[in-house]
Each structure stands twice: as structure tokens, then as C-alpha cells.
Protein backbone atom coordinates (compact mmCIF):
# COMPACT_ATOMS: atom_id res chain seq x y z
CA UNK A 1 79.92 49.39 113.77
CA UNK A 2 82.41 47.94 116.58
CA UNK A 3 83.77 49.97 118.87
CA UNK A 4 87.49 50.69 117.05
CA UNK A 5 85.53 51.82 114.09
CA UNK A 6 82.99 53.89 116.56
CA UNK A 7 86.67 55.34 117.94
CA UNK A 8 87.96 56.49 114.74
CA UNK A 9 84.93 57.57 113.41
CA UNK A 10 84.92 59.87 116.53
CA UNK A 11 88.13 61.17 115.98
CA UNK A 12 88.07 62.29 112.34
CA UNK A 13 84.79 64.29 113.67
CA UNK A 14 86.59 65.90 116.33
CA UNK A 15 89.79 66.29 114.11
CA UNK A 16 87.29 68.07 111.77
CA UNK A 17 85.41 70.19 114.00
CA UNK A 18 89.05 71.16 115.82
CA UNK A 19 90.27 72.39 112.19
CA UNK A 20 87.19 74.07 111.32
CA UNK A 21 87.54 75.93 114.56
CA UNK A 22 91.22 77.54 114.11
CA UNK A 23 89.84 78.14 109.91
CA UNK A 24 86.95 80.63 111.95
CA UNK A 25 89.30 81.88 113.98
CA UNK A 26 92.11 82.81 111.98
CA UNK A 27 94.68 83.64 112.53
CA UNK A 28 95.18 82.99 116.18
CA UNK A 29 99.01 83.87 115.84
CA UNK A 30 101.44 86.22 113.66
CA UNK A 31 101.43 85.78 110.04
CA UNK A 32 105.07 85.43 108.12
CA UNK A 33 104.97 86.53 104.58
CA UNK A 34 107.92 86.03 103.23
CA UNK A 35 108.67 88.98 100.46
CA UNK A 36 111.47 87.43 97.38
CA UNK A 37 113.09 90.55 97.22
CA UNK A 38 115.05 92.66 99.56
CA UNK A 39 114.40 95.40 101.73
CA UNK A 40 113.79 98.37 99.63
CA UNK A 41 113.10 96.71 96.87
CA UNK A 42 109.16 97.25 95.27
CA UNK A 43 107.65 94.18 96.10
CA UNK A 44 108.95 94.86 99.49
CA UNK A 45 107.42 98.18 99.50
CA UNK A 46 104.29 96.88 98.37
CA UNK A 47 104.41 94.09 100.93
CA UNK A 48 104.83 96.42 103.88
CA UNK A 49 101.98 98.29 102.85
CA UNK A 50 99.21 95.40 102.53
CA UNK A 51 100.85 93.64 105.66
CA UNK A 52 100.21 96.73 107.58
CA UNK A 53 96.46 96.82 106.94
CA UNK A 54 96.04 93.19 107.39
CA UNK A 55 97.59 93.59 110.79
CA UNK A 56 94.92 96.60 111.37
CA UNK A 57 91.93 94.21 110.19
CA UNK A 58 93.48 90.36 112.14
CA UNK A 59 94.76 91.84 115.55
CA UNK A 60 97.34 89.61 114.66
CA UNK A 61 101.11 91.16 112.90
CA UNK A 62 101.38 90.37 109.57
CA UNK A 63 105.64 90.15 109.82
CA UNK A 64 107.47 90.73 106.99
CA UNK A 65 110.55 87.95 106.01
CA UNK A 66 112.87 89.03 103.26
CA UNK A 67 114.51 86.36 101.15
CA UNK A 68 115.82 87.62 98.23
CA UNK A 69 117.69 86.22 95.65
CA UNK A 70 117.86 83.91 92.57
CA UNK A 71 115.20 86.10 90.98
CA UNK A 72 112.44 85.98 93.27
CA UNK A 73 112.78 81.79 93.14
CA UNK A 74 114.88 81.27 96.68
CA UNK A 75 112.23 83.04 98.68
CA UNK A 76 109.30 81.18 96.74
CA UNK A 77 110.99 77.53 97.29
CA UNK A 78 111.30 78.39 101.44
CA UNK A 79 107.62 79.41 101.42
CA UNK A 80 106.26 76.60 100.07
CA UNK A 81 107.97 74.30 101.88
CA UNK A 82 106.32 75.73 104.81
CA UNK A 83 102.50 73.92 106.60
CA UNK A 84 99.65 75.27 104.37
CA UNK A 85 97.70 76.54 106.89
CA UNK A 86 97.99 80.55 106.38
CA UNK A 87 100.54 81.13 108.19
CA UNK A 88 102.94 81.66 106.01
CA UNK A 89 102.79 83.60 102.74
CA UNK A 90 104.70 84.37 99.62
CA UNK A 91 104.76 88.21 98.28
CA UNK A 92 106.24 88.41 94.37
CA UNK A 93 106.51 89.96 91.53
CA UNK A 94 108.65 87.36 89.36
CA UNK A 95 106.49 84.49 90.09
CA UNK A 96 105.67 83.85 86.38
CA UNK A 97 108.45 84.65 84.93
CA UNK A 98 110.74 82.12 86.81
CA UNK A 99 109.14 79.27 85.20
CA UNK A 100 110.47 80.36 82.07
CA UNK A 101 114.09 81.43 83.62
CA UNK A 102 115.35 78.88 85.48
CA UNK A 103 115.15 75.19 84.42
CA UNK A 104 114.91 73.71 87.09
CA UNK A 105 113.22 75.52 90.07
CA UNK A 106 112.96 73.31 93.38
CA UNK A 107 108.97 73.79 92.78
CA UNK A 108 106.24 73.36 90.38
CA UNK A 109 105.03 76.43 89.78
CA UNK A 110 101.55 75.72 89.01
CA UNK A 111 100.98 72.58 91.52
CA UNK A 112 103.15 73.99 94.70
CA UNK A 113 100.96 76.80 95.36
CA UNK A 114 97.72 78.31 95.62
CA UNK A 115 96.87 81.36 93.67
CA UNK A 116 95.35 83.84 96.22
CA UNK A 117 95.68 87.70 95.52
CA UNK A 118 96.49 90.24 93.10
CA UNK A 119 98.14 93.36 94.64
CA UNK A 120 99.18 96.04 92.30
CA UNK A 121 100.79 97.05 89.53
CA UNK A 122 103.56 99.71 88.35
CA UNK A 123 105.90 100.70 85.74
CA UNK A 124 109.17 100.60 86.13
CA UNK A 125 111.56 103.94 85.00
CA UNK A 126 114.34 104.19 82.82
CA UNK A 127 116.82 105.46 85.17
CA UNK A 128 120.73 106.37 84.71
CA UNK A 129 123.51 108.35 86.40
CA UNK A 130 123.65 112.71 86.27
CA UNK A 131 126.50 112.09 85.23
CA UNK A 132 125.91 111.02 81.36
CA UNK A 133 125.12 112.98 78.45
CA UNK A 134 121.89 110.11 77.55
CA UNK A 135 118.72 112.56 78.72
CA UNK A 136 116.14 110.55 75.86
CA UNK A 137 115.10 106.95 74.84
CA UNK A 138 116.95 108.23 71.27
CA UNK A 139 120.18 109.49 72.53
CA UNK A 140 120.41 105.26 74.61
CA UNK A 141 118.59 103.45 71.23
CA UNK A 142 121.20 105.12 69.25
CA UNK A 143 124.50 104.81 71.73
CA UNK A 144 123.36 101.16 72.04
CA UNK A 145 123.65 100.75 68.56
CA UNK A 146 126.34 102.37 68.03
CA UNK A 147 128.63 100.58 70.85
CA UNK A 148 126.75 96.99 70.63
CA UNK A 149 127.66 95.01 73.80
CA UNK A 150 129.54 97.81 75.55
CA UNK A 151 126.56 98.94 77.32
CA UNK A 152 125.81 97.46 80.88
CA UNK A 153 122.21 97.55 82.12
CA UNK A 154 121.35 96.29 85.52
CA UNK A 155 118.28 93.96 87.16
CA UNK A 156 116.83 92.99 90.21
CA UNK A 157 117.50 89.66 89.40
CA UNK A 158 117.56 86.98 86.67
CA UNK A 159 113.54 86.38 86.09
CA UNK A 160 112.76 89.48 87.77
CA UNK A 161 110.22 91.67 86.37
CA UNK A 162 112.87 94.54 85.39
CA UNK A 163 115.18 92.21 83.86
CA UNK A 164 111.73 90.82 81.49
CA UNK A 165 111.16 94.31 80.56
CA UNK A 166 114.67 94.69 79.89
CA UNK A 167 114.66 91.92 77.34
CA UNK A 168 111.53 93.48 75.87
CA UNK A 169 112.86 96.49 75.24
CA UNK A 170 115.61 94.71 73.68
CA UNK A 171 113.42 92.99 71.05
CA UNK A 172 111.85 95.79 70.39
CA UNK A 173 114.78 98.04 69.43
CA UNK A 174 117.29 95.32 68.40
CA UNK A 175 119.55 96.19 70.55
CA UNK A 176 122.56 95.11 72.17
CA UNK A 177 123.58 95.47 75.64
CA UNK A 178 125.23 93.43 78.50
CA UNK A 179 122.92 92.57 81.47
CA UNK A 180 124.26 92.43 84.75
CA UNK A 181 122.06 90.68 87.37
CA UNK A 182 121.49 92.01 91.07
CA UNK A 183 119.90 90.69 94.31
CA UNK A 184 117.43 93.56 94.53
CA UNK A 185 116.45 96.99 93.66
CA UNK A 186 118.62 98.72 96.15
CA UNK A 187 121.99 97.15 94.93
CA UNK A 188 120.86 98.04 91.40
CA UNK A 189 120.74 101.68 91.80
CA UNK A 190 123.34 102.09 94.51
CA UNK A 191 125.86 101.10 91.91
CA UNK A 192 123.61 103.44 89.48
CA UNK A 193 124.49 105.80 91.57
CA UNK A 194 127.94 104.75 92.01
CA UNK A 195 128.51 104.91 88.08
CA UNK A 196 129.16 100.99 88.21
CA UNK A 197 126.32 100.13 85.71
CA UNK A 198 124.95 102.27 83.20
CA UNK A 199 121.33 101.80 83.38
CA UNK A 200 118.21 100.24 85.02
CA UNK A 201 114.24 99.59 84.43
CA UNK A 202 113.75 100.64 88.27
CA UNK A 203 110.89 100.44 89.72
CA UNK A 204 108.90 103.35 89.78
CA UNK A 205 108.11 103.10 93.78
CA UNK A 206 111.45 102.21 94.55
CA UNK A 207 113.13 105.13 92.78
CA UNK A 208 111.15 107.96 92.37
CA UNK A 209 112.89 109.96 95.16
CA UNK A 210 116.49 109.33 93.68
CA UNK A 211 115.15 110.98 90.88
CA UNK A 212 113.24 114.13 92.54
CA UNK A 213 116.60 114.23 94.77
CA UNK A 214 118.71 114.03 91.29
CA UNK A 215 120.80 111.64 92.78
CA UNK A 216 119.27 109.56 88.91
CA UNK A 217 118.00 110.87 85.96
CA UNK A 218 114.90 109.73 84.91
CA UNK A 219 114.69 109.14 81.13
CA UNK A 220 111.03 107.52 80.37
CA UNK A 221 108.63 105.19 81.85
CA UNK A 222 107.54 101.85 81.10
CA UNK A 223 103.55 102.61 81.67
CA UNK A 224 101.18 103.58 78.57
CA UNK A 225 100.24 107.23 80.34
CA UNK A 226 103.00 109.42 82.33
CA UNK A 227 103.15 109.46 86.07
CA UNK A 228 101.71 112.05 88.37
CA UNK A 229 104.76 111.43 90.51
CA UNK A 230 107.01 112.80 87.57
CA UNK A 231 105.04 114.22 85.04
CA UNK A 232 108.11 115.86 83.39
CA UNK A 233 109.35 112.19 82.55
CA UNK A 234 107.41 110.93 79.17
CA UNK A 235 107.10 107.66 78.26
CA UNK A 236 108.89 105.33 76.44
CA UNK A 237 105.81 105.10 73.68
CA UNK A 238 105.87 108.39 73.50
CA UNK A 239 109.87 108.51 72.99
CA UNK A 240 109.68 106.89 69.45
CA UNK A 241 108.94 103.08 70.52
CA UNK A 242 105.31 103.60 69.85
CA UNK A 243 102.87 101.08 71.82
CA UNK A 244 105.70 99.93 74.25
CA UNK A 245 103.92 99.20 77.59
CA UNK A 246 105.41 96.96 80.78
CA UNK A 247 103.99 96.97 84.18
CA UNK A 248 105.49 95.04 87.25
CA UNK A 249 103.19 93.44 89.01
CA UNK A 250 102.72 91.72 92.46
CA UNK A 251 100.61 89.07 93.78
CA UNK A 252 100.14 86.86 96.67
CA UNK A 253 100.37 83.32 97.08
CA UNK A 254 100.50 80.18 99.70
CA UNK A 255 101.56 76.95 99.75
CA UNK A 256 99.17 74.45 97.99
CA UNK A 257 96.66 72.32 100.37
CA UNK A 258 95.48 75.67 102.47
CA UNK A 259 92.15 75.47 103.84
CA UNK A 260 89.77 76.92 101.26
CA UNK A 261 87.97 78.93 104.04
CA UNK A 262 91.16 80.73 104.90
CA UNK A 263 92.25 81.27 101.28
CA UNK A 264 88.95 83.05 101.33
CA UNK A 265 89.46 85.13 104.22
CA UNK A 266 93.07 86.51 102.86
CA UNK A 267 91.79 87.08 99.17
CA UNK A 268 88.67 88.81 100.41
CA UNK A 269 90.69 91.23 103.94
CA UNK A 270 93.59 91.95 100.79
CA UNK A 271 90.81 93.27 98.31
CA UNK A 272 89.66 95.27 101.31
CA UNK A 273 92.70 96.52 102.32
CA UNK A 274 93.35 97.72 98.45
CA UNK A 275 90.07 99.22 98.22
CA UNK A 276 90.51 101.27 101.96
CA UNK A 277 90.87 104.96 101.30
CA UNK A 278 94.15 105.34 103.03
CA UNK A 279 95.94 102.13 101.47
CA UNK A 280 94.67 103.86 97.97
CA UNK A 281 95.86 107.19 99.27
CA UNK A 282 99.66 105.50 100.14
CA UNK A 283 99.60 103.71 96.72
CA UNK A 284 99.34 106.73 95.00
CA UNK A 285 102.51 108.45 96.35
CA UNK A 286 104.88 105.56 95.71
CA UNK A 287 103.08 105.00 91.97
CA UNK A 288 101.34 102.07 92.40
CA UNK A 289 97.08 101.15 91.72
CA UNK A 290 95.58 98.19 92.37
CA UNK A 291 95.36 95.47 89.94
CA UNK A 292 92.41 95.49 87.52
CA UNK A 293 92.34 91.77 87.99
CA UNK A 294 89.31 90.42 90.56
CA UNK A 295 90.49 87.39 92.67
CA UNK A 296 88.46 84.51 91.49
CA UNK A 297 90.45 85.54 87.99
CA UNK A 298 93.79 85.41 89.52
CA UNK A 299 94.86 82.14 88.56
CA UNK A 300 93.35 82.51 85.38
CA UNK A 301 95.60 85.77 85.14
CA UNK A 302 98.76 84.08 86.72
CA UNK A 303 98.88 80.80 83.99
CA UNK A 304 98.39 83.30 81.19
CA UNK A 305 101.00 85.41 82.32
CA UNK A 306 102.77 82.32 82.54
CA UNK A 307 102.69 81.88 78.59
CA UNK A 308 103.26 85.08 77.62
CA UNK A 309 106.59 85.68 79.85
CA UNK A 310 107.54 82.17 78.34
CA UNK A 311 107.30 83.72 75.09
CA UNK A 312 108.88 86.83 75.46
CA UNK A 313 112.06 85.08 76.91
CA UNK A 314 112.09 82.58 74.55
CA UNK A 315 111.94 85.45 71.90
CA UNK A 316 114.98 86.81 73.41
CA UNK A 317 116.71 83.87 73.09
CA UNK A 318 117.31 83.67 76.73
CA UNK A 319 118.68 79.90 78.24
CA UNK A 320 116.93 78.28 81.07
CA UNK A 321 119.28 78.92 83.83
């Protein structure tokens, strides 16, 4: 061996051992995840609540960066553009759905990131203004038939998870309504509120308090069993669409090519964070459980969910954006 190849033989060991040091370590430094949805919004809530545990367990803040927009997909393409090296994650709900939405996304889904967590999961609630005379999934089935088209129904988003369980609903009852596409949950029901829009598939997290407060009427929820948090409110199965179940989910991901170690360290402090007593505690007021999904599954679970929200949209007849 001569002594250039002695050199660089040196530094790629040193260049090794340095990296292997800051992957023990980590994180040495504050931790951006960047949440696709704005302030308010479930994903954000959901967010706020892991990041705050993490920061407990690292020493380190866990800061939370809302970009919403574009369904979930403008917050996504800024996070992967970003050094894989933990520093910066991406917190969504409308990751696999996108793929299916928009045609073409300024990432590849399935190549541009690493898979690390599942968070949790909650249905979303029917929710309109006081104001109308709708109180039951019959009284809307039947005024949406009756007034095809006439009927606007707000999202969080083209791609987002409440406008995919707005299009299953759809296909379910065959009807007809106009969707109007917001940045986020909070513009969505301020303008419920408001009496601009007719209806929403809100969140459950994000809009259980309008409806204690009666600022919204709740009319049924999306999950296969009521909610504790309003167990006045049946569900929509249980309204006369028998089996109809959607939960939002939310998961965690990076930008592909971080260290495997450090993957491993952010999938295994998240499924402790879920698991602590007072995370579990918070989940349940704001409607929320843990996903019964265990991490080495999760990509599994995210490219499957990949085909099925492909097929539902396509189903609907919905055009790649």
C-alpha cells in the first residue's frame, strides 16, 4: 500500500468513526419536523404532542415547522430536500394519498423517503353549521340527492385524508356534491362556522370542542364504535350506511439515505413516547390511540395504503391534479 492509498484509507476510517460518533450521540442539536398541515390542524395536534415527549426523552427541542398546503405535498417536497441525517422530519397524514392525487409530485413517494413511524389514528366527524335543519346522515343522503351538485362540502386539502373520506362517502351513497378544497382544518371550519360551506369530515381532535361549545353540530363519525368524547354522536354505520369505517391516520417519515442507527433511535423513543402513560392519557382527550401497526410493519402498511387510496380515488373518478 503507498502512502496516498495509506492516506485515504485513513480518512474513510476516521470519516467513519466521526459519523458513527454523532449516530450515538444523537441528536446533538434541535430537531425540525416539519408538520404538512397548519397550525390547528390534526396532524399538527398530533405533532405537538409526540414532539413534546421526544424533547422530554433527547434534551434536545423537537421544533415544530408548519408548511401547509397542496394537500400535505408542499411540506413533504421541502422535507426531503433537506440532509438525511435526522434532523429534519416530516409529520403527515396525506402521505399516501398524494401519490394518487397529484400527477406529478416533485418526489417519489416510495424512493424519497424513509418509512419510520406510525403515530395514531382518528376518525374524522361529520360536522355542519347550528344553523341548518340536517341533524342525521338521512336528512344530508337525502338533501344531497335531492339538490345534486348544490351542496358544498369542504377539505383540508386536495389528497388530504378528509377530502379521501369525502370521496368515500360519496361512492358509497351515490351522491353528488361540490368539493371545495382548503389549506387546513382551521380554514375549513371557520367558514363552517361562518355558513360559507355546508359541511366537513373534520377531524375528530381538531373539532370536538366546536361541537361541545355548539359553535358545529356534530352529525356522525367516521370510526366503526362511537367516541367517548361525544357519545351522543352515532356513527355513520350506524346511521343507515352499514359497515362505513375511515380513520385518518399519521405517520412519520425522513428523507431517504438516514443513518439506519438513527432511524432506529426515532422509531424506537416515538413507540415509547406512544406507549408513556401521560402521552396515552393526552391522546385520549383529543380522540386519538395509537396505531395498531408495529414499526418494522410500517412500510409494509404505508405501500398498501398506497394501493388502496389509489383505488378509492380512481373509483371516484378523481383526475391526477
Amino acid at each position: 500500500m503507498n502512502r496516498l492509498t495509506s492516506i485515504a484509507a485513513i480518512a474513510v476510517a476516521l470519516t467513519a468513526c466521526a459519523v458513527h460518533a454523532a449516530e450515538q450521540k444523537y441528536p446533538t442539536r434541535p430537531v425540525r419536523v416539519i408538520v404538512t398541515f397548519p397550525a390547528g390542524s390534526a396532524t399538527d395536534i398530533i405533532g405537538r404532542v409526540v414532539a413534546q415527549k421526544l424533547t422530554e426523552y433527547w434534551g434536545s427541542n423537537v421544533i415544530i415547522d408548519n408548511r401547509g398546503g397542496a394537500g400535505g405535498s408542499l411540506g413533504s417536497a421541502i422535507g426531503v430536500k433537506s440532509l438525511p441525517d435526522g434532523y429534519t422530519l416530516i409529520n403527515s397524514s396525506a402521505h399516501t394519498i398524494n401519490p394518487a392525487i397529484y400527477a406529478h409530485l416533485p418526489y417519489d413517494t416510495l424512493k424519497d423517503f424513509v418509512d419510520i413511524a406510525p403515530l395514531t389514528g382518528t376518525p374524522n366527524i361529520l360536522v355542519t353549521n347550528v344553523a341548518s335543519k340536517i341533524k342525521t346522515i338521512g336528512e344530508f343522503v337525502a338533501d344531497a340527492k335531492a339538490r345534486p351538485g348544490k351542496i358544498n362540502f369542504a377539505s383540508a386539502g386536495i389528497g388530504s385524508g378528509t377530502h379521501l373520506n369525502l370521496e368515500k362517502f360519496k361512492l358509497v351513497t351515490h351522491i353528488d356534491v361540490t368539493h371545495i378544497p382548503y389549506k387546513g382544518t382551521p380554514e375549513a371550519y371557520t367558514d363552517i362556522v361562518g355558513g360559507r360551506v355546508d359541511y366537513y369530515f373534520c377531524p375528530l381532535a381538531a373539532c370536538v370542542p366546536f361541537v361541545r361549545d355548539g359553535k358545529l353540530r356534530g352529525i356522525a363519525v367516521s370510526s366503526a364504535k362511537r367516541s367517548a368524547l361525544l357519545p351522543n354522536v352515532p356513527t355513520i354505520a350506524e346511521s343507515g350506511v352499514p359497515k362505513f369505517e375511515f380513520i385518518l391516520w399519521f405517520g412519520l417519515w425522513g428523507p431517504a439515505g438516514i443513518p439506519a442507527p438513527i432511524v432506529g433511535k426515532i422509531r424506537a423513543d416515538t413507540a415509547r413516547a406512544l406507549a408513556s402513560a401521560d402521552v396515552r392519557e393526552r391522546l385520549v382527550t383529543i380522540a386519538n390511540e395509537p396505531m395498531d401497526v408495529k414499526a418494522e410493519d410500517f412500510s409494509k402498511f404505508v405501500r398498501q395504503e398506497i394501493v388502496d387510496n389509489a383505488r378509492i380515488v380512481k373509483a371516484a373518478g378523481i383526475k391526477p391534479q
